[in-house]
Protein backbone atom coordinates (compact mmCIF):
# COMPACT_ATOMS: atom_id res chain seq x y z
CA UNK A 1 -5.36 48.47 -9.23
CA UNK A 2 -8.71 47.32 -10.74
CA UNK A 3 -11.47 45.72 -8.22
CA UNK A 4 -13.22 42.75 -9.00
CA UNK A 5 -16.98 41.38 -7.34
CA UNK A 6 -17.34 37.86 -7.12
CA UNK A 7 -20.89 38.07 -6.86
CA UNK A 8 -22.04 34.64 -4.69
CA UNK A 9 -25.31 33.27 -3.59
CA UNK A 10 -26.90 34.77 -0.26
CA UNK A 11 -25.68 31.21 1.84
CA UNK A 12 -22.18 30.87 0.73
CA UNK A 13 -20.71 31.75 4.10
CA UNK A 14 -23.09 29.10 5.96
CA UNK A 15 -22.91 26.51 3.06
CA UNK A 16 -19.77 25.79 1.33
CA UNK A 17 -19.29 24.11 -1.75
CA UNK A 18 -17.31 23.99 -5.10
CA UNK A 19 -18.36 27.07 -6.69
CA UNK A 20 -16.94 28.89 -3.33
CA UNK A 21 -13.63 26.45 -3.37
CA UNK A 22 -13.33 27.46 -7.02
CA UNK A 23 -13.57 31.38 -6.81
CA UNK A 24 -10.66 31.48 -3.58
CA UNK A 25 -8.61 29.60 -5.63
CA UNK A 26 -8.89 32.00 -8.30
CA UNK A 27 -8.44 34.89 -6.05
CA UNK A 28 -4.58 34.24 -5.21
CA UNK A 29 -3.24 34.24 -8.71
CA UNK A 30 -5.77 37.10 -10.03
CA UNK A 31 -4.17 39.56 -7.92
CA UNK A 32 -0.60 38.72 -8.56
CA UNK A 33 -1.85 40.37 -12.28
CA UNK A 34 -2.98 43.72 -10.00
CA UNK A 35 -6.52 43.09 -9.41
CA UNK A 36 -8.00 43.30 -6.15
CA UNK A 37 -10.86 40.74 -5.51
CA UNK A 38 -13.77 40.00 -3.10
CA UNK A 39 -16.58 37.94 -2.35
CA UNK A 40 -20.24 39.62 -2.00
CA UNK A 41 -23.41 38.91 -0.86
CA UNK A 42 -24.43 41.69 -1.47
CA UNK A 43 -25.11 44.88 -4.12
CA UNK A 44 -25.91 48.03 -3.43
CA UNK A 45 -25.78 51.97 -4.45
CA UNK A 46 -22.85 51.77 -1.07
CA UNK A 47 -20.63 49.04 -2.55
CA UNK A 48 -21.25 49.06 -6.84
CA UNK A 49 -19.25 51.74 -7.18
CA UNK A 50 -16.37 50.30 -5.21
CA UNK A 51 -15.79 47.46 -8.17
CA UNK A 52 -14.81 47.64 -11.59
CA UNK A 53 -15.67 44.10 -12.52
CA UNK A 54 -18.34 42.17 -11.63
CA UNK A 55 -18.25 38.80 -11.70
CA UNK A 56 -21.72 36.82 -11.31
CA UNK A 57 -21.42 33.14 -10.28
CA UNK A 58 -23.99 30.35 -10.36
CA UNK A 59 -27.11 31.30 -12.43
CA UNK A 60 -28.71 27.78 -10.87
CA UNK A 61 -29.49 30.57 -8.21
CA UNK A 62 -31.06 32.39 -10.26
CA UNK A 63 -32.58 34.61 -7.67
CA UNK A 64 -29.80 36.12 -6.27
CA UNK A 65 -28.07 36.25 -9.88
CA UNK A 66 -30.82 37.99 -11.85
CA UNK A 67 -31.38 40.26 -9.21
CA UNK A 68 -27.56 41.34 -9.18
CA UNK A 69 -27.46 41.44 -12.88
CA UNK A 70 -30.11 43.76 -13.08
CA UNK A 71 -29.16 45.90 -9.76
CA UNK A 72 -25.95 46.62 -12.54
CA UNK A 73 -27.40 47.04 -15.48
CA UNK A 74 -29.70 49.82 -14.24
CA UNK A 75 -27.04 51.36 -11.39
CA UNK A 76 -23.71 50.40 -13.16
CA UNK A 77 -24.21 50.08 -17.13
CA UNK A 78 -20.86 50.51 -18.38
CA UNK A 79 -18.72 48.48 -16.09
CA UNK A 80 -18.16 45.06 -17.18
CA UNK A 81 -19.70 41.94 -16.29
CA UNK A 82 -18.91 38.68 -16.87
CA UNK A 83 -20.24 35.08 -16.05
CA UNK A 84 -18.65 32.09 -14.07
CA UNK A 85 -22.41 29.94 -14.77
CA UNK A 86 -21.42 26.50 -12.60
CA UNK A 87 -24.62 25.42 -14.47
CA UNK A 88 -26.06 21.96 -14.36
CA UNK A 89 -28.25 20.13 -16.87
CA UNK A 90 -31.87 21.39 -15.94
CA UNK A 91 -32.96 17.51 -17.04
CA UNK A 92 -30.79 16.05 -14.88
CA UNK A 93 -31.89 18.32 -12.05
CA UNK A 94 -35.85 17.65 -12.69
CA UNK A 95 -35.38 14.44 -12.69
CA UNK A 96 -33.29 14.02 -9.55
CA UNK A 97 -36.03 17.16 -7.94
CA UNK A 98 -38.86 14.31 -9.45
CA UNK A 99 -37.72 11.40 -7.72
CA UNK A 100 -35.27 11.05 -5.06
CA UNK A 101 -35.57 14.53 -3.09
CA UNK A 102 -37.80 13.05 -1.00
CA UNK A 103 -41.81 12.35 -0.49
CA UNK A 104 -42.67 15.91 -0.30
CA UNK A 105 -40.91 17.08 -3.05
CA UNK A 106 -41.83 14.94 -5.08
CA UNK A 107 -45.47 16.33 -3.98
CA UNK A 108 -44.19 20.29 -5.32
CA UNK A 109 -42.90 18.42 -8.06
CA UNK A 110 -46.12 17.25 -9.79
CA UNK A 111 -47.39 20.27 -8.85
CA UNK A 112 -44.55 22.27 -10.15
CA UNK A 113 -43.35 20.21 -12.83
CA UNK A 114 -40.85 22.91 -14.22
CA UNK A 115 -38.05 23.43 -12.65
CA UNK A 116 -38.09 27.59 -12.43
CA UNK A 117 -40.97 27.27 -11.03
CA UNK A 118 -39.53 24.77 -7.98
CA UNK A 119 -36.87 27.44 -7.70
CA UNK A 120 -39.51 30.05 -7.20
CA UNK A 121 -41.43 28.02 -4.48
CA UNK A 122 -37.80 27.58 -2.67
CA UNK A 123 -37.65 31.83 -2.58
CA UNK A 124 -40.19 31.46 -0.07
CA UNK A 125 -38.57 28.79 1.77
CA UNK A 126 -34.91 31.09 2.37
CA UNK A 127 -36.86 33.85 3.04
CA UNK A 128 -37.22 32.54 6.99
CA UNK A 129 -33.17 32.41 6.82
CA UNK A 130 -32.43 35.25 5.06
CA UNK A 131 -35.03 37.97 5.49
CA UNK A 132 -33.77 40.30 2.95
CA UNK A 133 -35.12 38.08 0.38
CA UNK A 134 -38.69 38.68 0.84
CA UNK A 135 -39.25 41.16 -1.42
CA UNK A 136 -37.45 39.29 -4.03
CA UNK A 137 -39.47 35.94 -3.30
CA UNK A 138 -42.34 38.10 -4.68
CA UNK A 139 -40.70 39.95 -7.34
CA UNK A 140 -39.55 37.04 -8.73
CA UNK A 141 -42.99 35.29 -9.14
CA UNK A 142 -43.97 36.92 -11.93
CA UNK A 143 -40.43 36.65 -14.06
CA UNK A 144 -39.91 34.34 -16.68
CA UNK A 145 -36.76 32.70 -15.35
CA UNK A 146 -35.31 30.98 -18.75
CA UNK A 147 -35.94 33.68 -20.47
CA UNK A 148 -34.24 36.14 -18.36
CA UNK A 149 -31.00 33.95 -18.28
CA UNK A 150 -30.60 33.94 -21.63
CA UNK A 151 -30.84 37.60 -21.94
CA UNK A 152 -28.20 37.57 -19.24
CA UNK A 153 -26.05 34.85 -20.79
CA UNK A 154 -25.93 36.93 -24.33
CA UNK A 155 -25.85 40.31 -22.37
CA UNK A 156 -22.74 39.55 -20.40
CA UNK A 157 -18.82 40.63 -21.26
CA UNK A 158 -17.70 37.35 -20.91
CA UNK A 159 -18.56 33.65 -19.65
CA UNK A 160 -15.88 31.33 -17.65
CA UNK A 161 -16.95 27.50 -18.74
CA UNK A 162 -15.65 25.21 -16.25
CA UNK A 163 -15.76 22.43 -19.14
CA UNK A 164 -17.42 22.13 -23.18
CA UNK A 165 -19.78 19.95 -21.46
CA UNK A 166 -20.99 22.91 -19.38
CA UNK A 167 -20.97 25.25 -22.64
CA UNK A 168 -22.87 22.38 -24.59
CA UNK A 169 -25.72 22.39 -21.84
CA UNK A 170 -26.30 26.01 -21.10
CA UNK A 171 -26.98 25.92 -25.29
CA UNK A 172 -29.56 22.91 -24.72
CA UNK A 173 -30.79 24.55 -22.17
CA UNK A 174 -31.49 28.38 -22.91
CA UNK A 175 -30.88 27.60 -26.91
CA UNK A 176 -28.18 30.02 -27.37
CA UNK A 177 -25.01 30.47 -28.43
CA UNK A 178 -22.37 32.56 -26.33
CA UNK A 179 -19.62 34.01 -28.40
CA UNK A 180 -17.35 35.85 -26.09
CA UNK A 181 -16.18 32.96 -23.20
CA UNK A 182 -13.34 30.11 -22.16
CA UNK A 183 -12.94 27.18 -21.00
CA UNK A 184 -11.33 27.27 -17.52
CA UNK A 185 -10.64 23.82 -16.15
CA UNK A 186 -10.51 23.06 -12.28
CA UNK A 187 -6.86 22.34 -10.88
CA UNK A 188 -5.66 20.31 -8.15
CA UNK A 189 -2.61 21.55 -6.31
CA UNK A 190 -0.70 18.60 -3.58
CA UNK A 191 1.49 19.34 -1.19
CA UNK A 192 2.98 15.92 -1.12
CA UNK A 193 3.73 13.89 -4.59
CA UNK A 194 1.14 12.55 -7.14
CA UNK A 195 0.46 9.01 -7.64
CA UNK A 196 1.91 8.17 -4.50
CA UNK A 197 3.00 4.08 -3.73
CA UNK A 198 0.86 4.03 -0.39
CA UNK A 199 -0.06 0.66 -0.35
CA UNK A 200 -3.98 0.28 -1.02
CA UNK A 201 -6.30 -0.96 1.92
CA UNK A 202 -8.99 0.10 0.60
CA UNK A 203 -11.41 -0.77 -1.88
CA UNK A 204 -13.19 1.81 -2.83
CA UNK A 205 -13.71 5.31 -1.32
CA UNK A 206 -16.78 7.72 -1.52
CA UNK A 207 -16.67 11.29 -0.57
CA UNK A 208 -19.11 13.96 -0.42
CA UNK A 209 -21.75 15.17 1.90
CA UNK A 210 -24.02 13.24 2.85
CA UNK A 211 -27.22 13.80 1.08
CA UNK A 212 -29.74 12.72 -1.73
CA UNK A 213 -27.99 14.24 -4.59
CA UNK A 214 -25.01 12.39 -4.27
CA UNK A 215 -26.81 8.99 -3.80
CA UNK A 216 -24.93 7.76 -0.90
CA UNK A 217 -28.05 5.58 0.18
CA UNK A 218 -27.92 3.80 -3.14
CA UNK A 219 -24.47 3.37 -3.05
CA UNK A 220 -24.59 1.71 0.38
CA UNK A 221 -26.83 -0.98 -0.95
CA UNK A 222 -25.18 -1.71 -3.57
CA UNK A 223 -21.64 -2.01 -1.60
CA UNK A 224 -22.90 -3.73 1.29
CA UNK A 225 -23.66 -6.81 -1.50
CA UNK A 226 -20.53 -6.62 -3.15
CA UNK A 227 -17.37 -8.69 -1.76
CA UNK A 228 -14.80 -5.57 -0.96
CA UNK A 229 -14.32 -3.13 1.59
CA UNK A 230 -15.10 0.69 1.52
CA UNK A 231 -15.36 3.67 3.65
CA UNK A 232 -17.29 6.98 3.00
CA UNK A 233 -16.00 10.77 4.00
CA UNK A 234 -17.98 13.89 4.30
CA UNK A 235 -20.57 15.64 6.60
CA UNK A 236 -24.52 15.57 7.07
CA UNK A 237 -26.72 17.83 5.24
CA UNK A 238 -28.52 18.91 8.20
CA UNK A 239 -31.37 19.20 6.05
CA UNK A 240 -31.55 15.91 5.23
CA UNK A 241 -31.76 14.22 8.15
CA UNK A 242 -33.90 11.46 7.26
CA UNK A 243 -31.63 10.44 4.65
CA UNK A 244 -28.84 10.19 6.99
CA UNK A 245 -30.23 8.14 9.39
CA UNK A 246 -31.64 5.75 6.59
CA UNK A 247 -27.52 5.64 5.18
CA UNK A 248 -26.03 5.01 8.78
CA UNK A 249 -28.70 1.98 9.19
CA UNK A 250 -27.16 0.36 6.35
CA UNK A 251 -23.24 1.14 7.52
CA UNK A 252 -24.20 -0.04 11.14
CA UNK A 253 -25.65 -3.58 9.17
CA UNK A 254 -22.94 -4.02 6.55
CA UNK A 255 -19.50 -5.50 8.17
CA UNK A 256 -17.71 -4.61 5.07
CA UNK A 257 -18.69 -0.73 4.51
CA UNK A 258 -17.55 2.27 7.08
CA UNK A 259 -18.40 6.07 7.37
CA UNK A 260 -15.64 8.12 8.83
CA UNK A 261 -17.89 11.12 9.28
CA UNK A 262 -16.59 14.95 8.15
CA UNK A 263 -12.58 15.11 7.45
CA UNK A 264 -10.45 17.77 6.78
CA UNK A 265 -9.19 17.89 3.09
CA UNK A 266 -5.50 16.50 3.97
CA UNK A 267 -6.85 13.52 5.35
CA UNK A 268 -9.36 13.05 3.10
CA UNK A 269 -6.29 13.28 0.43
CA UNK A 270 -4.73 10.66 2.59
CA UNK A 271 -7.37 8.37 2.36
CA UNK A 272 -7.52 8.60 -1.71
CA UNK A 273 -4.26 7.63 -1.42
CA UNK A 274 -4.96 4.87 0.60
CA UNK A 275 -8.01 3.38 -1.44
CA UNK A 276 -8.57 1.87 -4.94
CA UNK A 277 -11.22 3.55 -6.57
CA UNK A 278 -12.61 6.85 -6.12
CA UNK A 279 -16.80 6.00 -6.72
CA UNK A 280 -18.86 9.07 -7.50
CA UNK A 281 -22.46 8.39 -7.83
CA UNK A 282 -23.76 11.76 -8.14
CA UNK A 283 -27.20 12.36 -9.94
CA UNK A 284 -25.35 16.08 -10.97
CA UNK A 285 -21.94 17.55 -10.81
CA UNK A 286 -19.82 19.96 -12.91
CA UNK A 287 -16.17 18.88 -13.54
CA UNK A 288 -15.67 17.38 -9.78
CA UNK A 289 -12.59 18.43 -7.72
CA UNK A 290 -12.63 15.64 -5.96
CA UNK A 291 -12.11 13.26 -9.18
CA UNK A 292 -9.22 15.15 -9.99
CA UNK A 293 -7.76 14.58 -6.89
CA UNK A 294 -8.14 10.78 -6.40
CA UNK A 295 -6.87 10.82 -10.27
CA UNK A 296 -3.46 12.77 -9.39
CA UNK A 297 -2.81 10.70 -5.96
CA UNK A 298 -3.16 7.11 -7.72
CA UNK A 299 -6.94 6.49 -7.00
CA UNK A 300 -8.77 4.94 -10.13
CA UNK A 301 -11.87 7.11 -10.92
CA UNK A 302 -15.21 5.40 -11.74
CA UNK A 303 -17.64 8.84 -11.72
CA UNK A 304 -21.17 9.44 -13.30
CA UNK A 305 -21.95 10.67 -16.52
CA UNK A 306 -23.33 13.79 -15.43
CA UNK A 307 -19.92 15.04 -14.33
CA UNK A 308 -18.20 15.95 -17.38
CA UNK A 309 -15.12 14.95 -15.94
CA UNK A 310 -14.05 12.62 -18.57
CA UNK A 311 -12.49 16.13 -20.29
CA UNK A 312 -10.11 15.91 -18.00
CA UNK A 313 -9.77 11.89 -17.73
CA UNK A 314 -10.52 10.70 -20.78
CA UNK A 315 -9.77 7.23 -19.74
CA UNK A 316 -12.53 7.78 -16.32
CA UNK A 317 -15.28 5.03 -16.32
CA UNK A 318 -18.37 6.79 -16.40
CA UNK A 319 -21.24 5.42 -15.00
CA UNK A 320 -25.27 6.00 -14.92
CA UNK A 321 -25.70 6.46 -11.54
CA UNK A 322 -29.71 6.18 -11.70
CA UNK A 323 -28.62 2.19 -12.55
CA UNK A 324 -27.35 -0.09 -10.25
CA UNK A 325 -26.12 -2.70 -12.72
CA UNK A 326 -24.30 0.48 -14.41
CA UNK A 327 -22.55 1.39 -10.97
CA UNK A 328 -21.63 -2.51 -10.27
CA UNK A 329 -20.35 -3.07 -13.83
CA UNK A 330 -18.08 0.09 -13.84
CA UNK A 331 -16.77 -1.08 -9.91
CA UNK A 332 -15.98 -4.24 -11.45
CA UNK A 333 -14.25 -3.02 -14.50
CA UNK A 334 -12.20 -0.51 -12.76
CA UNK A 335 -11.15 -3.04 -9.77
CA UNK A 336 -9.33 -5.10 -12.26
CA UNK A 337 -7.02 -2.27 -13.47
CA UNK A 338 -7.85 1.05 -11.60
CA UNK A 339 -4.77 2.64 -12.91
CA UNK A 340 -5.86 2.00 -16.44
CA UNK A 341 -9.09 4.42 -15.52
CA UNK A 342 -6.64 7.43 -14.73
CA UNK A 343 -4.04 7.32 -18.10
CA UNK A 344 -3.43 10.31 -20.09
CA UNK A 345 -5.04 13.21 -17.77
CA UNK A 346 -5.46 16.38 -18.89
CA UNK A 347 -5.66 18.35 -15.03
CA UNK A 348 -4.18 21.72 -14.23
CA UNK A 349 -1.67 21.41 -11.91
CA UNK A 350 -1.81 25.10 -10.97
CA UNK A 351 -4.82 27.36 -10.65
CA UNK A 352 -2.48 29.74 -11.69
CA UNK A 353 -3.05 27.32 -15.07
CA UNK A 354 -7.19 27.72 -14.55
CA UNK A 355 -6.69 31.43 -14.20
CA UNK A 356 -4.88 32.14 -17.68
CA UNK A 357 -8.11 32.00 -19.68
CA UNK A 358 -9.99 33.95 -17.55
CA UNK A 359 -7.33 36.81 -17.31
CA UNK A 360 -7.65 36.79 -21.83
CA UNK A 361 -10.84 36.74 -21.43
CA UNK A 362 -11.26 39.96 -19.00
CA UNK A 363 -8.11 41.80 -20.81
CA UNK A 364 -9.95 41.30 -24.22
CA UNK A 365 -13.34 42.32 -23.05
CA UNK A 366 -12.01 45.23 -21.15
């Protein structure tokens, strides 16, 4: 039986997310075709030899996934190693980093006006968490980050694109051209059936943590003027607690708007059912799970542009969510039909489905 390294950023035990949904949910069906998988922090001259496969995930980290692609190529050269990138557009990113990450940020951010050079300032910031990192955080000063993700994106077996979108932007961004990858879209799999007749109570629903990137605050505002009802689901960023104080003044003011705090993913499936429209705001995403969902359990979908999820909903209103009159327009248009926002999708229903590609893709590198 053949090993495979998922090789994850140094926090993904502490912070969850949708790269770490997406790689357990791969897991399941990958070893019903005899390959053994795990998750790693970690890569050493201990564990390397252990694997067969390595799999690097999320080069927006590009600390932790430079230094495990080069721990490989100089310890483990002939094994193969392939790419799952989760990569966002680097302008959408400075721009968010610019202006609504808060006052000093945006400080780091005139100073550092490149983004690699940001991520390089934010080594020395997980150093106090993660102590191992040190010597990195100084190693790491003096590479040229872009160019060493290229190398690694044209070095690599094999790259897993979570959408064309995503492939279209990591050639904007590093100007190359990949030739050995696929396209692996997300899946949803329910446990109860899909477009359920749950009558509606709510307007519109907004889930996510709570923090600038998904533009919560904004959102707020805008509903709290608007004549329907909605609720929000997710948890705090404990690291932005400023921002979540200034989003609960607005809930406690508004009669019309609620926030039901953190919610396990059942009854936050509940809840889509429940509700309207599915709003997502986002100043960044890649191909959203939680659009998918709301899409599969009757919940029209109005979901920024920077999601790419209209690949899997071509009929999703997409909206710019650095525009308020985008946001209200696209409510508006979707509260008069929200079905019509949800026609003809194109989701996995298994991530057995998601998986497919990805096991061609090994088999033919291998």
């Amino acid at each position: 039986m053949k090993k495979i390294a998922f090789l994850m950023r140094y926090d993904y035990l502490e912070k969850g997310g949708g790269d770490v949904i997406q790689i357990k949910n791969y897991i399941p069906h990958l070893e019903l075709h005899g390959y053994q998988c795990e998750l790693l922090d970690d890569l050493n001259l201990y564990n390397v030899y252990d694997f067969d496969i390595f799999i690097l995930v999320n080069i927006d980290r590009p600390v932790e996934t430079i230094n495990y692609f080069r721990f490989l190529k100089k310890n483990s050269p002939n094994k193969k190693v392939f790419l799952i990138p989760i990569h966002h557009p680097i302008d959408a990113i400075n721009k968010f980093e610019k202006e609504k990450k808060g006052v000093l940020f945006r400080f780091f951010s005139i100073v550092l006006p490149d983004f690699y050079s940001r991520e390089k300032f934010k080594n020395f910031v997980r150093v106090f968490r993660y102590p191992k990192m040190i010597p990195l955080a100084f190693q790491h000063v003096f590479i040229n980050y872009r160019s060493v993700i290229k190398k690694l994106i044209l070095s690599v077996d094999g790259i897993v694109f979570i959408s064309d979108g995503e492939r279209k932007s990591i050639e904007k961004d590093f100007r190359c051209a990949p030739q050995s990858f696929c396209i692996s879209y997300n899946a949803v799999e329910m446990d109860f059936p899909v477009e359920s007749l749950t009558p509606k109570v709510t307007d519109i629903i907004i889930v996510g943590r709570i923090e600038p990137r998904k533009n919560q605050l904004n959102v707020a505002k805008i509903l709290a003027s608007m004549d329907i009802t909605a609720i929000f689901i997710g948890p705090k960023n404990n690291n932005n607690n400023y921002y979540f104080d200034a989003f609960t003044n607005i809930i406690n003011t508004s009669s019309n708007i609620d926030y039901l705090g953190p919610m396990e993913h059942s009854k936050v499936l509940e809840y889509l059912k429940r509700s309207r429209i599915l709003l997502n705001a986002s100043y960044f995403e890649v191909n959203p799970l939680v659009d998918l969902e709301a899409a599969l359990v009757g919940c029209g979908v109005v979901t920024t542009k920077y999601s790419y999820s209209i690949e899997s909903l071509p009929n999703v209103i997409e909206i710019d969510p650095w525009l308020d009159d985008s946001i209200i327009d696209g409510l508006n248009k979707a509260l008069e039909s929200p079905k019509n926002t949800i026609l003809n999708k194109n989701i996995n229903s298994s991530w057995r489905a998601s998986v497919e590609p990805i096991l061609e893709l090994i088999q033919k590198c291998s």
